[in-house]
PDB file of N, CA and C in Angstrom:
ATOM      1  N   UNK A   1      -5.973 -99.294  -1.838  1.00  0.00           N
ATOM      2  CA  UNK A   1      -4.972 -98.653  -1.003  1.00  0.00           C
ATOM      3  C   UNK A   1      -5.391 -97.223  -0.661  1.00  0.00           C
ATOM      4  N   UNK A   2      -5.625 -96.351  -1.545  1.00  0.00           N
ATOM      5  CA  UNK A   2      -5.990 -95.036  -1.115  1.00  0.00           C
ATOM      6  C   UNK A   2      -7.490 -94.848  -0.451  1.00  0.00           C
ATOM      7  N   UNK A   3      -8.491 -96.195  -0.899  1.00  0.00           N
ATOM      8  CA  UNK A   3      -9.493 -95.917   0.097  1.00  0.00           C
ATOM      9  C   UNK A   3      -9.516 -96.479   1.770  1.00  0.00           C
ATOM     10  N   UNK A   4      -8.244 -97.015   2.346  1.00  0.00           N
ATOM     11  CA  UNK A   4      -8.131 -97.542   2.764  1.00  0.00           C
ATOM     12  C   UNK A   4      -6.891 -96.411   4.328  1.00  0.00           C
ATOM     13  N   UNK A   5      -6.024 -95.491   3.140  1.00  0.00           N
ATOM     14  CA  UNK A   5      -5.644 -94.947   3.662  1.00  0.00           C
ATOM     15  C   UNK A   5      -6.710 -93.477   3.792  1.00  0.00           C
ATOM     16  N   UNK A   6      -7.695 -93.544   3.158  1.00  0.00           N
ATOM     17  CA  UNK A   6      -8.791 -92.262   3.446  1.00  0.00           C
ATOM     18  C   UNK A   6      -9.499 -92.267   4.908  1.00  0.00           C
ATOM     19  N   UNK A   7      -9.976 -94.239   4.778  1.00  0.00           N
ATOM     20  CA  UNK A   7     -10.560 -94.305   6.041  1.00  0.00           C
ATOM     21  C   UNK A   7      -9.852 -94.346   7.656  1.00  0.00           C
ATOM     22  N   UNK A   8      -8.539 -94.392   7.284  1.00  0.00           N
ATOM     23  CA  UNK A   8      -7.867 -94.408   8.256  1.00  0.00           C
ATOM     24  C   UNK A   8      -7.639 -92.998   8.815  1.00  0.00           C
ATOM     25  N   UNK A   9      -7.234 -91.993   7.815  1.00  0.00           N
ATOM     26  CA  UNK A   9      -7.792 -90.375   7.807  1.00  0.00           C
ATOM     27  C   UNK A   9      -8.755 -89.895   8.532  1.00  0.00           C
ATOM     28  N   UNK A  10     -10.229 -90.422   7.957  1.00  0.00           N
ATOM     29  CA  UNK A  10     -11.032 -90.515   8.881  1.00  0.00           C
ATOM     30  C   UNK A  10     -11.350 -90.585   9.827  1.00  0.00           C
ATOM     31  N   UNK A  11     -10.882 -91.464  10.432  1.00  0.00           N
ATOM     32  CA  UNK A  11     -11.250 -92.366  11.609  1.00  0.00           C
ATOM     33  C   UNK A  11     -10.501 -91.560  12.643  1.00  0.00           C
ATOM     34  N   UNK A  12      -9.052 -91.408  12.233  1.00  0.00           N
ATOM     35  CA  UNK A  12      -8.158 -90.516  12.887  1.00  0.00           C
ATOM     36  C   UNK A  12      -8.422 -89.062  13.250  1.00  0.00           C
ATOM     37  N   UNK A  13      -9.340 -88.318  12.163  1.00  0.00           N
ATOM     38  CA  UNK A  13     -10.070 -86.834  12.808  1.00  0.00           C
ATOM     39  C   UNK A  13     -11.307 -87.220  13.426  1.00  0.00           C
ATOM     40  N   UNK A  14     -12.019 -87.991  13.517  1.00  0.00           N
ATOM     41  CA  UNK A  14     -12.912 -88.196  14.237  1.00  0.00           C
ATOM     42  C   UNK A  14     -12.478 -88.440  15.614  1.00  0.00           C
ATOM     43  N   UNK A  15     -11.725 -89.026  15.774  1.00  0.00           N
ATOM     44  CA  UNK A  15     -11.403 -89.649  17.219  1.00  0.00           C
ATOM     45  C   UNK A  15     -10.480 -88.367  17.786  1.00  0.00           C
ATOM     46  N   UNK A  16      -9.707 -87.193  17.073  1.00  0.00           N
ATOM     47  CA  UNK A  16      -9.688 -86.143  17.607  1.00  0.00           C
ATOM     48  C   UNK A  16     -10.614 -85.559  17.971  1.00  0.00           C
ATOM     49  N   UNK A  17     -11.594 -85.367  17.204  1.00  0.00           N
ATOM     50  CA  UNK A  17     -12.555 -84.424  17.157  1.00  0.00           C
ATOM     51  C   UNK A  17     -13.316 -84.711  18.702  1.00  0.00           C
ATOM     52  N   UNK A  18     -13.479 -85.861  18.858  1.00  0.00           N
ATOM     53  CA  UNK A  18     -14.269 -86.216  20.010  1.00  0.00           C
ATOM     54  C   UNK A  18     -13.694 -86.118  21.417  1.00  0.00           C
ATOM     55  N   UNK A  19     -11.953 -86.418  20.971  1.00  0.00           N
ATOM     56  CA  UNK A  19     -11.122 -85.895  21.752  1.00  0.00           C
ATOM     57  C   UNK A  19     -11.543 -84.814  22.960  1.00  0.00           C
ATOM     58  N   UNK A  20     -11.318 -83.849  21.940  1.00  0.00           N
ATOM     59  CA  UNK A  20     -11.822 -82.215  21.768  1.00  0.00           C
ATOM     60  C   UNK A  20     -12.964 -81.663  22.421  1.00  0.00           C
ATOM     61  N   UNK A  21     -13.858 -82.648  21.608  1.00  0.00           N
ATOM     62  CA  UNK A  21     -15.369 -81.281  21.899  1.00  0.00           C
ATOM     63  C   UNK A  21     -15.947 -82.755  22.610  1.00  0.00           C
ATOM     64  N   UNK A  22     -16.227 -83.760  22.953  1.00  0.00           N
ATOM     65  CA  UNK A  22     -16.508 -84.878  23.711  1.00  0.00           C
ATOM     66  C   UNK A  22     -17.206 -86.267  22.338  1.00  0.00           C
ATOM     67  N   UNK A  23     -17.583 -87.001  23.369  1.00  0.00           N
ATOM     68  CA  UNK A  23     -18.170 -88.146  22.562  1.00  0.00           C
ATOM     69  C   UNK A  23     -19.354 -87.619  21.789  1.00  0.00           C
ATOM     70  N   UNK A  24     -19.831 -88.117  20.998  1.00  0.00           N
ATOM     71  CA  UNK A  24     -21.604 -87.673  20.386  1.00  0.00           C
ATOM     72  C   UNK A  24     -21.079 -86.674  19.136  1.00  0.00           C
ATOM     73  N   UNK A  25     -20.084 -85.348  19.794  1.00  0.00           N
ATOM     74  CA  UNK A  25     -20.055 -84.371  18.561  1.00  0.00           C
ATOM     75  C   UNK A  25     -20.190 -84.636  17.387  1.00  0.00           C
ATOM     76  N   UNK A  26     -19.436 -86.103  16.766  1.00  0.00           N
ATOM     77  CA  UNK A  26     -20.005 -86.358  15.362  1.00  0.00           C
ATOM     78  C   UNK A  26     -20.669 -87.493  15.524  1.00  0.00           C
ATOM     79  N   UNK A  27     -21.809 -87.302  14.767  1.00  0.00           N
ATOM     80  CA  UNK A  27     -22.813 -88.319  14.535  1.00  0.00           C
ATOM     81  C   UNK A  27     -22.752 -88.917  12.852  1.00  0.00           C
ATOM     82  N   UNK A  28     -22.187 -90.202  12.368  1.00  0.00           N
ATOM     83  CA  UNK A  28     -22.437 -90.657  11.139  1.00  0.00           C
ATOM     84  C   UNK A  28     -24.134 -90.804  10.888  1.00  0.00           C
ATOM     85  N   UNK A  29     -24.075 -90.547   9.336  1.00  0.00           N
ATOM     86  CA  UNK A  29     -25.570 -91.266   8.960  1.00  0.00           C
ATOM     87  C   UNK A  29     -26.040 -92.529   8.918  1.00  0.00           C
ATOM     88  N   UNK A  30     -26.806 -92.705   9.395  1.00  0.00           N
ATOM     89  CA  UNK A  30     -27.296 -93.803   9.470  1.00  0.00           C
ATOM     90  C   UNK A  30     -26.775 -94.678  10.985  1.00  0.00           C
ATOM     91  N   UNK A  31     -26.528 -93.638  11.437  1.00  0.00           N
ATOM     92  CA  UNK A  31     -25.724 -94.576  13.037  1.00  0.00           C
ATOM     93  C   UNK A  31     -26.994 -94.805  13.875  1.00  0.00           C
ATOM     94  N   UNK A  32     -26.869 -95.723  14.202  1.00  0.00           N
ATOM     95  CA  UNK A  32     -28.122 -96.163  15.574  1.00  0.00           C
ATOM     96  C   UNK A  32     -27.424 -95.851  16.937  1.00  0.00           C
ATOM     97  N   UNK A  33     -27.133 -94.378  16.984  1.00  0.00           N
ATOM     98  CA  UNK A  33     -26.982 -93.633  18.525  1.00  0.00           C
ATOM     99  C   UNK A  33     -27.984 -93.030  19.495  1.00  0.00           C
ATOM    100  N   UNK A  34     -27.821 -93.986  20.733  1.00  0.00           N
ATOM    101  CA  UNK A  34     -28.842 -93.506  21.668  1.00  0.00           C
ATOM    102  C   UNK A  34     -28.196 -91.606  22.595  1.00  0.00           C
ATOM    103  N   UNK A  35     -28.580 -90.797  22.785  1.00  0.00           N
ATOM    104  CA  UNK A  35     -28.062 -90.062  23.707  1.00  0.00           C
ATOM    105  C   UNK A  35     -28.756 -89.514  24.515  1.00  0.00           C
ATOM    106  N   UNK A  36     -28.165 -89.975  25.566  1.00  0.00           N
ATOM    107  CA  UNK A  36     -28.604 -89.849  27.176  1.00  0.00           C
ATOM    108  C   UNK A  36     -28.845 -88.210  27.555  1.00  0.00           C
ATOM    109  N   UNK A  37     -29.780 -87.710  27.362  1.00  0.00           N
ATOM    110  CA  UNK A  37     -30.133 -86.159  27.799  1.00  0.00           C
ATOM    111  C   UNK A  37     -31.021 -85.578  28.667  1.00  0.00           C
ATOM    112  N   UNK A  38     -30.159 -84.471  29.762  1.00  0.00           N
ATOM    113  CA  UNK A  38     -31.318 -84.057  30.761  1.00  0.00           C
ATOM    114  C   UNK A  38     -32.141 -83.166  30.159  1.00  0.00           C
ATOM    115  N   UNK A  39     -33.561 -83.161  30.119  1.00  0.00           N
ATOM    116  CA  UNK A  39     -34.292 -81.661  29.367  1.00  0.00           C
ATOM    117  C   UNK A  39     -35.400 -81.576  30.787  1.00  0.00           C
ATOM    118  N   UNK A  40     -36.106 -80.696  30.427  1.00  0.00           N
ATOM    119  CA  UNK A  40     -37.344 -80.328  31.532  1.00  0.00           C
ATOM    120  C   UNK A  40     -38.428 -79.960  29.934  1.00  0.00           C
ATOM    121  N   UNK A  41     -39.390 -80.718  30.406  1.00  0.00           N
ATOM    122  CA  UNK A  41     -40.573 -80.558  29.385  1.00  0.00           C
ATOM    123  C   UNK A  41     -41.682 -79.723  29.744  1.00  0.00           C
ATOM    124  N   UNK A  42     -41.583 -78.836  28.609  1.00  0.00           N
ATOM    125  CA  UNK A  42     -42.371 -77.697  28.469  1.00  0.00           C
ATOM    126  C   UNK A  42     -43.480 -77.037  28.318  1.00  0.00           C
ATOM    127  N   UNK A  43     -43.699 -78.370  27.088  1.00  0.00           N
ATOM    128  CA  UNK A  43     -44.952 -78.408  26.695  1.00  0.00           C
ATOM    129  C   UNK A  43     -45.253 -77.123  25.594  1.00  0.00           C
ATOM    130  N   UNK A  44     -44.522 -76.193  25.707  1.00  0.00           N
ATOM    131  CA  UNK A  44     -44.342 -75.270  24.300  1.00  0.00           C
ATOM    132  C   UNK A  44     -43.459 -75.761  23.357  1.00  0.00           C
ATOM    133  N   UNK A  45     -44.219 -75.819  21.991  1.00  0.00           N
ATOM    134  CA  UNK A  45     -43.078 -75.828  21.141  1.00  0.00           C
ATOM    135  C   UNK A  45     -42.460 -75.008  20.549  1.00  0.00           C
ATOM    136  N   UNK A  46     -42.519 -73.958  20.969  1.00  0.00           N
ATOM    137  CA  UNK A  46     -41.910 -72.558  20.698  1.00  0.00           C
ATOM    138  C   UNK A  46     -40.469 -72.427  21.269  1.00  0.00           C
ATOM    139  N   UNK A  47     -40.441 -73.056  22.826  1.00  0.00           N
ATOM    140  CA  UNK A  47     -39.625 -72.609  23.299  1.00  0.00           C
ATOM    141  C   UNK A  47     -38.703 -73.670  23.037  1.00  0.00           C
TER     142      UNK A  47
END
């Protein structure tokens, strides 16, 4: 019961959270997430 009402906790600030700041912001471990990103390549790894 209480791990059950934890994950529901969970699940429930996450889905604010993303709300909020958009999809992606939290990433679990071990998640197999692709994300779609514009960059321009540099070729420094400095920058």
């Amino acid at each position: 019961m209480a791990d059950e009402n934890r994950k529901k906790a969970l699940e429930l600030a996450i889905t604010q959270i993303e709300k909020q700041f958009g999809k992606g912001s939290i990433m679990r471990l071990g998640e197999d997430a692709k994300l779609d990103l514009d960059f321009i390549p540099t070729g420094s790894m400095e920058l």
